[in-house]
Protein backbone atom coordinates (compact mmCIF):
# COMPACT_ATOMS: atom_id res chain seq x y z
CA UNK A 1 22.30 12.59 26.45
CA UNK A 2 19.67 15.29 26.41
CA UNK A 3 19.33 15.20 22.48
CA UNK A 4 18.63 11.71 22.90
CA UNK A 5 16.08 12.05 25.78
CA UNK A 6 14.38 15.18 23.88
CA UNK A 7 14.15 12.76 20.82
CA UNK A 8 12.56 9.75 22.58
CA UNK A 9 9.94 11.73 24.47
CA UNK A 10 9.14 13.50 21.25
CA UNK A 11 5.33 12.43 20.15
CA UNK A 12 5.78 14.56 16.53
CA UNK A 13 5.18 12.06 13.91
CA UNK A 14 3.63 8.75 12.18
CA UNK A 15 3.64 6.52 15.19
CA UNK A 16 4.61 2.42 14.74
CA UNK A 17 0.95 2.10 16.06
CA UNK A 18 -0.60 3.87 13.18
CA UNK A 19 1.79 2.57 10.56
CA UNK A 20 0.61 -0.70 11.76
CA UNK A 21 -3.13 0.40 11.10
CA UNK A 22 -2.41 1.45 7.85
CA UNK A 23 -1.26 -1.47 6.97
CA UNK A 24 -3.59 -3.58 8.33
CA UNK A 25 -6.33 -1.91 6.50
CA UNK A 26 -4.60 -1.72 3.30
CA UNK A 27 -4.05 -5.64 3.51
CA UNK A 28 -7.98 -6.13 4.37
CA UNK A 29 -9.12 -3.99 1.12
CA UNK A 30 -6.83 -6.34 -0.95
CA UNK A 31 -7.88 -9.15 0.61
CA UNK A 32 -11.61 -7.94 0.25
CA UNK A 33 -11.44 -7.00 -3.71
CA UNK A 34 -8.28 -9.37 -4.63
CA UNK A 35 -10.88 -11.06 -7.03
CA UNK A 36 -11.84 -7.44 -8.30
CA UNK A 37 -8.32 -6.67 -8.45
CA UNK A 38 -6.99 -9.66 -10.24
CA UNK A 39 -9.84 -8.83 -12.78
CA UNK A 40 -8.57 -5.72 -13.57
CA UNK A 41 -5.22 -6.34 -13.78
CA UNK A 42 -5.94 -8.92 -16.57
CA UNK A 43 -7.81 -6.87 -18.50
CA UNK A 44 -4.91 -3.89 -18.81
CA UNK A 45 -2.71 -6.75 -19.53
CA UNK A 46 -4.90 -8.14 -22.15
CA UNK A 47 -5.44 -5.04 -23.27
CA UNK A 48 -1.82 -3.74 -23.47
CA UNK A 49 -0.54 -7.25 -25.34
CA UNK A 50 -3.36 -7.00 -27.70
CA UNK A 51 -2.39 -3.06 -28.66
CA UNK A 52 1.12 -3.78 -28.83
CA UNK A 53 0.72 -6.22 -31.59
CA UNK A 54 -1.06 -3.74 -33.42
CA UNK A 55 2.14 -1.84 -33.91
């Protein structure tokens, strides 16, 4: 029982609080540039299926 109170009381590591902030702002940016994104992703696509019939 003493392992398993050390290990709760333990404040080494990524917290569920800042996991959830990571998130969070990782979602925004996509939401923010999704059009930028989408953009880009088209283009390496394009790009890539255009090369490849080169070949």
């Amino acid at each position: 029982m003493n392992v398993m109170e050390r290990f709760l009381r333990e404040e080494d590591g990524i917290g569920v609080v800042e996991i959830i902030l990571i998130l969070v702002v990782l979602i925004g940016l996509v939401i923010i540039f999704k059009e930028q994104l989408t953009n880009l992703v088209d283009s390496i696509f394009e790009k890539i299926t255009r090369e490849s019939t080169s070949i």
